[in-house]
C-alpha atoms as a PDB file:
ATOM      1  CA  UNK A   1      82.075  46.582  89.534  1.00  0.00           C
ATOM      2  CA  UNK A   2      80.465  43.787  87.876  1.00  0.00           C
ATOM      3  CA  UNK A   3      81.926  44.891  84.611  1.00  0.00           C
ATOM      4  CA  UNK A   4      85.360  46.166  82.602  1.00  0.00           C
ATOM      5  CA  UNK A   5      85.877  48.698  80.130  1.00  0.00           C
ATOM      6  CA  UNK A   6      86.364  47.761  76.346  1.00  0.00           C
ATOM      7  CA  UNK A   7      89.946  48.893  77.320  1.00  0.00           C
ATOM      8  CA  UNK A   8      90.855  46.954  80.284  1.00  0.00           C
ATOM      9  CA  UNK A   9      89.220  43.625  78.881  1.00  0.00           C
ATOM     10  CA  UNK A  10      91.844  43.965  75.793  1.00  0.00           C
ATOM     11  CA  UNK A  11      94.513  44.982  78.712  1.00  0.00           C
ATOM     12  CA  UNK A  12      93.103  41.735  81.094  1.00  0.00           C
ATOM     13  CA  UNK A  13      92.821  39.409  78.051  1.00  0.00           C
ATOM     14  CA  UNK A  14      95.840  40.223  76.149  1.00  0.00           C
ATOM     15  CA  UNK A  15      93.889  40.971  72.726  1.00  0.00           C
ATOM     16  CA  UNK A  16      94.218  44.097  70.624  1.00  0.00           C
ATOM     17  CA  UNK A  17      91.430  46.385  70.391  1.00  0.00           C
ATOM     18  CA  UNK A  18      90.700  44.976  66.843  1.00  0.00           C
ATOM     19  CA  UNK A  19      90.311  41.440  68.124  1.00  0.00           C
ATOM     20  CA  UNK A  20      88.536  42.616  71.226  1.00  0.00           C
ATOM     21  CA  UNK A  21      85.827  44.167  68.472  1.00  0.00           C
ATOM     22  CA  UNK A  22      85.367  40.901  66.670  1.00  0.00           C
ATOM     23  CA  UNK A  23      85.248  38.782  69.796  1.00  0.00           C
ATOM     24  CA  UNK A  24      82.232  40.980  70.374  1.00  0.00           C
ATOM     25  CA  UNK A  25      80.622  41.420  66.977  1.00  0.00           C
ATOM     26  CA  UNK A  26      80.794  37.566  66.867  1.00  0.00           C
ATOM     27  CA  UNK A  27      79.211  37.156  70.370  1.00  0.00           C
ATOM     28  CA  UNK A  28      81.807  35.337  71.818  1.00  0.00           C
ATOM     29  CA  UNK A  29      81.989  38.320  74.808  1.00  0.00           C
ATOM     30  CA  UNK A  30      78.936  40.093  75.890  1.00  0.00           C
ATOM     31  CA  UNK A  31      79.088  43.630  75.817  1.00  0.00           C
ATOM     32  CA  UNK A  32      77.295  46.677  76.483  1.00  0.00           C
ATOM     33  CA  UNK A  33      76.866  50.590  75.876  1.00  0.00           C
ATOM     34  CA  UNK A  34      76.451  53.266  78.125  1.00  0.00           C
ATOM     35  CA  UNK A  35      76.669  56.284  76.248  1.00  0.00           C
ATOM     36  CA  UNK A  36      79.258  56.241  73.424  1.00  0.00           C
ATOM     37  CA  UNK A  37      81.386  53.854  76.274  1.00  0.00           C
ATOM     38  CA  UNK A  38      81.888  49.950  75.849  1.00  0.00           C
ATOM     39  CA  UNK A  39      81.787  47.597  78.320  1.00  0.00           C
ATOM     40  CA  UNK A  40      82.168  43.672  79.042  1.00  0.00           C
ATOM     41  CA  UNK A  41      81.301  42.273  81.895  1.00  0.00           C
ATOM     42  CA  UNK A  42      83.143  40.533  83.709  1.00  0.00           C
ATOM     43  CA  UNK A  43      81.329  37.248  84.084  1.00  0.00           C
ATOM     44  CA  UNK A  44      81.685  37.223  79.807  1.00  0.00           C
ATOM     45  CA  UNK A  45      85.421  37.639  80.398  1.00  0.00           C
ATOM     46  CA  UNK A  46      85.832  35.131  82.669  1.00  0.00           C
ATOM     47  CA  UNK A  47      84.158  33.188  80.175  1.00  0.00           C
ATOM     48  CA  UNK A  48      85.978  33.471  77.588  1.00  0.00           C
ATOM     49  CA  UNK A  49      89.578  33.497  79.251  1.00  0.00           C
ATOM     50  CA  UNK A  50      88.342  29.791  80.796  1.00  0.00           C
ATOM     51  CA  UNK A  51      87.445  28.761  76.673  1.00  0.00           C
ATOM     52  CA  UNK A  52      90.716  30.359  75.860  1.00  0.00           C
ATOM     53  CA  UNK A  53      92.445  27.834  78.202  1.00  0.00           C
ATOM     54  CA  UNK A  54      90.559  25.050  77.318  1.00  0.00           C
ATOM     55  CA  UNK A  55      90.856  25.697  73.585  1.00  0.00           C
ATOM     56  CA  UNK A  56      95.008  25.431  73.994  1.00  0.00           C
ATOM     57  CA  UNK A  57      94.779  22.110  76.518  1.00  0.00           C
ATOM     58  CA  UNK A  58      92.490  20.275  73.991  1.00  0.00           C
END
């Protein structure tokens, strides 16, 4: 599967859903809708968990 669920990316990424919505409303994740289902792939989340890391070294 080349992507997660809105669900499991909060779960993977240790965010709460509320912050998982405004990570995508301000782009920072890419996400997608298949029917009334979210979903972020996985190459966004990887993404963003490598910015996350960086963010707290720098």
């Amino acid at each position: 599967m080349k992507h997660l669920s809105f669900r499991r990316f909060c779960e993977r990424v240790g965010v709460k859903k509320t912050k998982g919505w405004d990570l995508i409303k301000r782009r920072e994740v890419a996400a997608f809708k298949i029917g009334s289902r979210t979903f972020v792939t996985r190459e966004s989340a990887r993404e963003f968990i490598k910015r996350s890391i960086e963010k707290g070294r720098g």
